[in-house]
N, C-alpha and C. Protein backbone atom coordinates (compact mmCIF):
# COMPACT_ATOMS: atom_id res chain seq x y z
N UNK A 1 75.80 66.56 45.48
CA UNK A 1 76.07 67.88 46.03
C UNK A 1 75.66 67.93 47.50
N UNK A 2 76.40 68.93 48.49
CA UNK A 2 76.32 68.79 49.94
C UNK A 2 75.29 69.84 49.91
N UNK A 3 74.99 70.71 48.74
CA UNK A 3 74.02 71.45 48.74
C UNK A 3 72.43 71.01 49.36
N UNK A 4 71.91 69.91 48.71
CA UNK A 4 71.16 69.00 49.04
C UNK A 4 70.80 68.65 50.53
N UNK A 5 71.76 68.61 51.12
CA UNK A 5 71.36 68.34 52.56
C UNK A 5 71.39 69.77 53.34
N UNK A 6 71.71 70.73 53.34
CA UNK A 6 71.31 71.98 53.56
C UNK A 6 69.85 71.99 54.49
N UNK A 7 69.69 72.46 55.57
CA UNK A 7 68.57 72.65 56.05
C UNK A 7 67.12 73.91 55.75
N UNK A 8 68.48 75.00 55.31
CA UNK A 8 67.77 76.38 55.37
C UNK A 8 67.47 76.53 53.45
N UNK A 9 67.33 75.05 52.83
CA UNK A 9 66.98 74.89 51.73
C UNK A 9 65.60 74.18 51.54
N UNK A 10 65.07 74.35 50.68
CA UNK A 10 63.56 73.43 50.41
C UNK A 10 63.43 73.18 49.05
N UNK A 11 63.65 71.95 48.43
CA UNK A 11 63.44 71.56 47.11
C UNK A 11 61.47 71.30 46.48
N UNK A 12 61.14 71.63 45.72
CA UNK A 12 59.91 71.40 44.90
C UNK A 12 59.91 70.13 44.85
N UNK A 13 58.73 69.60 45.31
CA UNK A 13 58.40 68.12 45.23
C UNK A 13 58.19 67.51 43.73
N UNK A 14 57.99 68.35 42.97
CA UNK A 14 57.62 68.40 41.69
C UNK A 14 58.67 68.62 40.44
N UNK A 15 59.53 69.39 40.91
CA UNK A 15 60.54 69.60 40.12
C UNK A 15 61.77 69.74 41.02
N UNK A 16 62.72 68.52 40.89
CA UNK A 16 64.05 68.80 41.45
C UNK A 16 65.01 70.06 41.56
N UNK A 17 65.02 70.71 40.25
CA UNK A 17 66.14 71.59 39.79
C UNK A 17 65.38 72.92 40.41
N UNK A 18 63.94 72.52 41.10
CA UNK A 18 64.05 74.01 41.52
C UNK A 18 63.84 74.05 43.04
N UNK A 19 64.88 74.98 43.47
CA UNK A 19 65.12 75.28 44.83
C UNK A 19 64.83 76.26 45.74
N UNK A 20 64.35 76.34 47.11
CA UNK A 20 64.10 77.38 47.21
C UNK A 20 64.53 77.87 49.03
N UNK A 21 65.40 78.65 48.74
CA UNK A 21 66.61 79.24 50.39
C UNK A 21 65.61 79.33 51.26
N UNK A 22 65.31 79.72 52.32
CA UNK A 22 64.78 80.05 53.50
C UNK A 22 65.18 81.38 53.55
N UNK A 23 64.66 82.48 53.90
CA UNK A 23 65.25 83.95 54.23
C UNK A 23 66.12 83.65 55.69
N UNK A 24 66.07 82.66 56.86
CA UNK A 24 66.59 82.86 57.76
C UNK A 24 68.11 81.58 58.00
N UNK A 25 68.57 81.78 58.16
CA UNK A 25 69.30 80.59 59.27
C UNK A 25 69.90 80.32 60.38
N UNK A 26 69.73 79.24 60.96
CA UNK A 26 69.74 79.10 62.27
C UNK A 26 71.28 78.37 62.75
N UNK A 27 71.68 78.69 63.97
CA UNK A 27 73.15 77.97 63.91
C UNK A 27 72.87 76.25 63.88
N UNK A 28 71.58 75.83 64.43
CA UNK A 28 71.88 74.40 64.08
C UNK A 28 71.49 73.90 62.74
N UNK A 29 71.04 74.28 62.15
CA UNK A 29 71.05 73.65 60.19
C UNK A 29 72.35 74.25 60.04
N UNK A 30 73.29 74.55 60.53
CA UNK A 30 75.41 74.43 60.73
C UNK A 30 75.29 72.90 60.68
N UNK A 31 75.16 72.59 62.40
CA UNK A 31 75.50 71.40 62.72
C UNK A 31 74.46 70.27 62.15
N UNK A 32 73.24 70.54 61.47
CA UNK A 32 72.57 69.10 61.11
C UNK A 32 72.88 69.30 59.27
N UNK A 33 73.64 70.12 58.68
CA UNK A 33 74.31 69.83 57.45
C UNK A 33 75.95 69.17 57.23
N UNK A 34 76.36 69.19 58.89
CA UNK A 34 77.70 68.34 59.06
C UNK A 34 77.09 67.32 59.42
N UNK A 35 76.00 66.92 60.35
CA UNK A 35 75.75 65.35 60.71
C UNK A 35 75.39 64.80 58.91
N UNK A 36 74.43 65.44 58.65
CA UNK A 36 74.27 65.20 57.13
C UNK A 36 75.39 64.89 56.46
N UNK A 37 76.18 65.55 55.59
CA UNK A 37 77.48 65.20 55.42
C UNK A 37 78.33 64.42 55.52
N UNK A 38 78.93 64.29 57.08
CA UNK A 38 79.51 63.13 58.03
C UNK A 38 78.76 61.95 57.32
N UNK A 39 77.45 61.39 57.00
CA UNK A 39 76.76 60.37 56.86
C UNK A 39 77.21 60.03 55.76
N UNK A 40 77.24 61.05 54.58
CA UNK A 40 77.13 61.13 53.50
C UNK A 40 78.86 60.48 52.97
N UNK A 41 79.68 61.09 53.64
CA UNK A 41 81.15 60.81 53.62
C UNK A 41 81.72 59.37 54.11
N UNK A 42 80.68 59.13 55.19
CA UNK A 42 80.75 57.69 55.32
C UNK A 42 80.10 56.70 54.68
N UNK A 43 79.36 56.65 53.86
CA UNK A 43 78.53 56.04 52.73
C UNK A 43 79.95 55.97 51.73
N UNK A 44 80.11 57.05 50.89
CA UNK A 44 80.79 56.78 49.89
C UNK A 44 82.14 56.51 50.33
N UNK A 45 82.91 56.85 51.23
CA UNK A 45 84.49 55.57 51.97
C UNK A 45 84.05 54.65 52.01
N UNK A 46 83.17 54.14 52.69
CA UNK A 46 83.00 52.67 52.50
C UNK A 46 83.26 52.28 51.20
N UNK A 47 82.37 52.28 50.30
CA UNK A 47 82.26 51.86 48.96
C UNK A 47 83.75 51.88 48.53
N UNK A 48 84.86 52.98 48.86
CA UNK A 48 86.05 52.80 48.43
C UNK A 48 86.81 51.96 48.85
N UNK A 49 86.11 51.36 49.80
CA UNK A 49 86.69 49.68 50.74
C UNK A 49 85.93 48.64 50.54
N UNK A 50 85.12 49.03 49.00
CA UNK A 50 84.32 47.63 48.51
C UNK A 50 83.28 46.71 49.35
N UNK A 51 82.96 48.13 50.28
CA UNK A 51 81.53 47.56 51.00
C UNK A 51 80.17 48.02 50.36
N UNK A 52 79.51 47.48 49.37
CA UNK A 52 78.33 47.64 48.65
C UNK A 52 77.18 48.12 49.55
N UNK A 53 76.14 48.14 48.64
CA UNK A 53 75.14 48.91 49.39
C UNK A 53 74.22 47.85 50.47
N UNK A 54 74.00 47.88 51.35
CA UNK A 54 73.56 47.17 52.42
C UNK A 54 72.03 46.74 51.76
N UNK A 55 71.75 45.24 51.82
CA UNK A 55 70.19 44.67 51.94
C UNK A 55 69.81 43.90 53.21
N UNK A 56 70.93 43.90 54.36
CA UNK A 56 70.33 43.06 55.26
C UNK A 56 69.75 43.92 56.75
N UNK A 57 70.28 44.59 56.78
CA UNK A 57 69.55 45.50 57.47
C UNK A 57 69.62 47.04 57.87
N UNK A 58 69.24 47.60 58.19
CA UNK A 58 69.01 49.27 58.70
C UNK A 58 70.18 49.33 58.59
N UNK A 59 70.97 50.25 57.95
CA UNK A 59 72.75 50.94 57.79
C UNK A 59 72.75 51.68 56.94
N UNK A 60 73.78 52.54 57.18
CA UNK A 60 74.03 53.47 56.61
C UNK A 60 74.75 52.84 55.21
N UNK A 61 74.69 51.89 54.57
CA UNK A 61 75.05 51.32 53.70
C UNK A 61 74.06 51.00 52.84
N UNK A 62 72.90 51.34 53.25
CA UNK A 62 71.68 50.90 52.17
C UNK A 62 71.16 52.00 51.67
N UNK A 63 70.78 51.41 50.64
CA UNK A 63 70.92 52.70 48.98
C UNK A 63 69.85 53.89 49.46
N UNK A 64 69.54 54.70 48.46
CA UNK A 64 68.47 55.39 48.81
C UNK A 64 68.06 56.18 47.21
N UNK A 65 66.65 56.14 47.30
CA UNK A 65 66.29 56.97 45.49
C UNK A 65 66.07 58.39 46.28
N UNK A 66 65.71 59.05 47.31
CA UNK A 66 65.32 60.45 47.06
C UNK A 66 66.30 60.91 48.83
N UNK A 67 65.33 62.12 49.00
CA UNK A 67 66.15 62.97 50.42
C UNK A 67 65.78 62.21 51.37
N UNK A 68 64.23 62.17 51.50
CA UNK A 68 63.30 61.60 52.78
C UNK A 68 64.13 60.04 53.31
N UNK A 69 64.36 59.08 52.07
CA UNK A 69 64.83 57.85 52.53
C UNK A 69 66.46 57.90 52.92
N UNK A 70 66.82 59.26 52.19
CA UNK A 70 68.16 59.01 53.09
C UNK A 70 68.25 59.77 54.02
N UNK A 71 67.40 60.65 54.54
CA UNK A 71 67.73 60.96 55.99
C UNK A 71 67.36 60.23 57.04
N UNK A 72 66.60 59.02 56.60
CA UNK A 72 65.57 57.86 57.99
C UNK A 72 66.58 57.02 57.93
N UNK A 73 67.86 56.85 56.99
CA UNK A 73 68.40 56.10 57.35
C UNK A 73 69.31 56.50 58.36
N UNK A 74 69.84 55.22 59.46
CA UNK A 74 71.02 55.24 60.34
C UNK A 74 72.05 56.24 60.22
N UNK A 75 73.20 56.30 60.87
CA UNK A 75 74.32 57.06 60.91
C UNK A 75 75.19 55.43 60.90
N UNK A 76 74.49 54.16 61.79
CA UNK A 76 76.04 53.86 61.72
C UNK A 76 75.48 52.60 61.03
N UNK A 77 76.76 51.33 60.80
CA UNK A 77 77.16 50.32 60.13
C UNK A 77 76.56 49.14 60.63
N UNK A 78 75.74 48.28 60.18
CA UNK A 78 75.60 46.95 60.44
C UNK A 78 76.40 46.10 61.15
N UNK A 79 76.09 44.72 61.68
CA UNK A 79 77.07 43.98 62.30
C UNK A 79 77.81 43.71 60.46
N UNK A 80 77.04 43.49 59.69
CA UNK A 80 77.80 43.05 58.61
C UNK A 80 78.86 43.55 58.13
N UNK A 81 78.11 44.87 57.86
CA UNK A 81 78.91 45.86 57.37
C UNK A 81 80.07 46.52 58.21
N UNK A 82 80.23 46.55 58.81
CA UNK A 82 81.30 46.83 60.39
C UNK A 82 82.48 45.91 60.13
N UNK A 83 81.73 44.35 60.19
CA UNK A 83 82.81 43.40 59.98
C UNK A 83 83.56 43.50 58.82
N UNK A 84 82.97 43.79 57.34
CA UNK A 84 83.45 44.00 56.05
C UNK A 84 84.54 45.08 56.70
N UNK A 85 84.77 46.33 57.39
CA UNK A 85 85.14 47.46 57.07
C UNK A 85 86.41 46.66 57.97
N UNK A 86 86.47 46.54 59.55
CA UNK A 86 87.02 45.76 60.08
C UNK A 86 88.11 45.04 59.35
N UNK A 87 87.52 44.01 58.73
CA UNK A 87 88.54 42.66 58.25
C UNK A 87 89.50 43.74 57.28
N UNK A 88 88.49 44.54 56.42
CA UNK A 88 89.39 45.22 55.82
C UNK A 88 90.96 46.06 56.16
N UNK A 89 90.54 46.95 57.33
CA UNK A 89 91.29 47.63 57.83
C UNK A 89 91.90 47.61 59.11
N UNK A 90 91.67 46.52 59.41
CA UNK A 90 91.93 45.73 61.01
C UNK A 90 92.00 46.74 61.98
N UNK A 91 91.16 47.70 62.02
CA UNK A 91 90.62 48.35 63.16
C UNK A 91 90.32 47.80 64.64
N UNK A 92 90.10 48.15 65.78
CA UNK A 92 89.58 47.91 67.35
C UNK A 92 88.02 48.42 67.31
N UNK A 93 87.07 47.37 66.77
CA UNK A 93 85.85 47.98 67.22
C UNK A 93 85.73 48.78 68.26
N UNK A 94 85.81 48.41 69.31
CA UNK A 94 86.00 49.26 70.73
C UNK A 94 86.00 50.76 70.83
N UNK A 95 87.51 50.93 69.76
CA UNK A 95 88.10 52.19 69.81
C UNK A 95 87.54 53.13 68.96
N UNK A 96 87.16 52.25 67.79
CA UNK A 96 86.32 52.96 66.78
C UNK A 96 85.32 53.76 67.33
N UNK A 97 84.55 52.55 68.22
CA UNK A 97 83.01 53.35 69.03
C UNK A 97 83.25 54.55 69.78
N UNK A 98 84.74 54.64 70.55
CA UNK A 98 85.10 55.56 71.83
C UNK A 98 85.34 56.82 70.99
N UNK A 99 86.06 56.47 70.16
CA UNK A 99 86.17 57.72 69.55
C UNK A 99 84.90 58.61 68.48
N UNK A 100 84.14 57.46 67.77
CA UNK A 100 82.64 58.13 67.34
C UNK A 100 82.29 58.74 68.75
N UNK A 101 82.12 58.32 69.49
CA UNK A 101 81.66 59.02 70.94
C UNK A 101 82.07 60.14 71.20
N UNK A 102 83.26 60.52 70.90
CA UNK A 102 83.77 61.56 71.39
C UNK A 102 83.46 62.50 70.08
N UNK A 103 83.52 62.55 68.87
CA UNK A 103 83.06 63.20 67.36
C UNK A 103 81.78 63.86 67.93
N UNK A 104 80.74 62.68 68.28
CA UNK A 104 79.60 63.15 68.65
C UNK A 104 78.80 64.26 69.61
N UNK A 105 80.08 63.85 70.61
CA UNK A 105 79.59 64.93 71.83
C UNK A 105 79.96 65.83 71.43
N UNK A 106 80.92 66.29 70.20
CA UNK A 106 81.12 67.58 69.83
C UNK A 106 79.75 68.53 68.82
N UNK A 107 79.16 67.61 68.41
CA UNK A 107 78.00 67.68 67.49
C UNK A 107 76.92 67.66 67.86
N UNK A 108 75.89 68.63 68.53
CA UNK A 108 74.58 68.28 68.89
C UNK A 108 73.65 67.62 68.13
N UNK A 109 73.56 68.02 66.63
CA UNK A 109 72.98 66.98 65.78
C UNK A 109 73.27 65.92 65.42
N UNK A 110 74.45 65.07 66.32
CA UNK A 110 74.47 63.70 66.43
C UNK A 110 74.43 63.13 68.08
N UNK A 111 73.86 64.18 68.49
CA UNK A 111 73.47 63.46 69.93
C UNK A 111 72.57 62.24 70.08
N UNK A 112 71.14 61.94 69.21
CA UNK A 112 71.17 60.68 68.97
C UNK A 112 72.15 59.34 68.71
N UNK A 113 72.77 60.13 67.85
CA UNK A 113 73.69 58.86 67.38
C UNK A 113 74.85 58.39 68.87
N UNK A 114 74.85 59.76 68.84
CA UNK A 114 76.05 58.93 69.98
C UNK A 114 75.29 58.50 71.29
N UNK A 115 73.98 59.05 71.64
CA UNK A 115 73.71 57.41 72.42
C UNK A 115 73.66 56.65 71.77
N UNK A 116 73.51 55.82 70.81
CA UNK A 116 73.38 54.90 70.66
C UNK A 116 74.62 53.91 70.48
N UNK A 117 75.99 54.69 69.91
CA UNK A 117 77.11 54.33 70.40
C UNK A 117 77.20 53.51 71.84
N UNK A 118 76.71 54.82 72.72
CA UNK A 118 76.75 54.53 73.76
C UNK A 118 76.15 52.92 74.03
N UNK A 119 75.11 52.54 73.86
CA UNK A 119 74.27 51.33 74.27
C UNK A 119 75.38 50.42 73.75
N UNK A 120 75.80 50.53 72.23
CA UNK A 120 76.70 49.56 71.96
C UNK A 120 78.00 49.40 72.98
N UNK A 121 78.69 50.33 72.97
CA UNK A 121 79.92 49.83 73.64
C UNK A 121 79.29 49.48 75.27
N UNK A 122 78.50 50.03 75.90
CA UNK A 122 77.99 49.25 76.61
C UNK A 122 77.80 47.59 76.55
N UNK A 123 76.80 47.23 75.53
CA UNK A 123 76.49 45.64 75.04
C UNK A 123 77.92 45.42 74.94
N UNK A 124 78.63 45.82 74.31
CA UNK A 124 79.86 44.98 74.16
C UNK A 124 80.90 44.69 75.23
N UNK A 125 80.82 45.95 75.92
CA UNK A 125 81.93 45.39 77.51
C UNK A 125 81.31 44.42 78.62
C-alpha cells in the first residue's frame, strides 16, 4: 500500500495495523510521498523485467523487511542492475539520466537524487 509511505502518517513500532494521521499536512509530505512512490514503482517494473533483488550493492533493487530500510535505500540502479535493465530494453544510458534529470527538477524531494544524476552523467561524458 502507497498508504505506508505517507509522511503525515506514523505507524506503532509495536503493532503494525495500528496507525496514526498527523492532525496537520504540509505541501511537501505531497512531494516526498511521490519521491516515495516513484521508488517504489521502480522497484517493482524492474522485477517485471526479471531484475531480482540486488546483493551487490546500494540500489534500489535490494530487498527490504521494514519502512526505515527502505527509505535509506537509493533512488537509483546499480552498474549491475542498469546493465540488466539496459540489455533488456536497449535504452541510451545517457538519455535515461537527462531525462531522470529533468523528472527531478520538477520534484523537490528528489533534489538529492538528481544531483547525483548529475555527478553521473557528468563521470560519464
Amino acid at each position: 500500500s502507497f498508504y505506508r509511505y505517507d509522511p503525515s502518517v506514523r505507524f506503532s513500532a509495536e503493532f503494525w495495523f495500528r496507525i496514526y494521521p498527523k492532525a496537520s499536512k504540509r505541501k511537501s509530505d505531497a512531494e516526498v510521498l511521490l519521491a516515495r512512490s516513484c521508488k517504489l514503482l521502480v522497484h517493482e517494473i524492474c522485477h517485471l523485467y526479471l531484475v531480482d533483488h540486488c546483493t551487490n550493492y546500494a540500489c534500489v533493487m535490494n530487498g527490504s523487511g521494514h519502512l526505515e530500510e527502505d527509505y535509506r535505500q537509493p533512488y537509483h540502479l546499480c552498474p549491475v542492475d542498469l546493465r540488466k535493465l539496459c540489455r533488456r530494453l536497449g535504452f541510451d544510458v545517457m538519455e535515461r539520466y537527462r531525462l531522470l534529470r529533468h523528472v527531478c527538477q520538477k520534484n523537490p524531494a528528489l533534489k538529492d537524487y538528481g544531483q547525483w544524476i548529475q555527478s553521473r552523467v557528468a563521470a560519464l561524458s
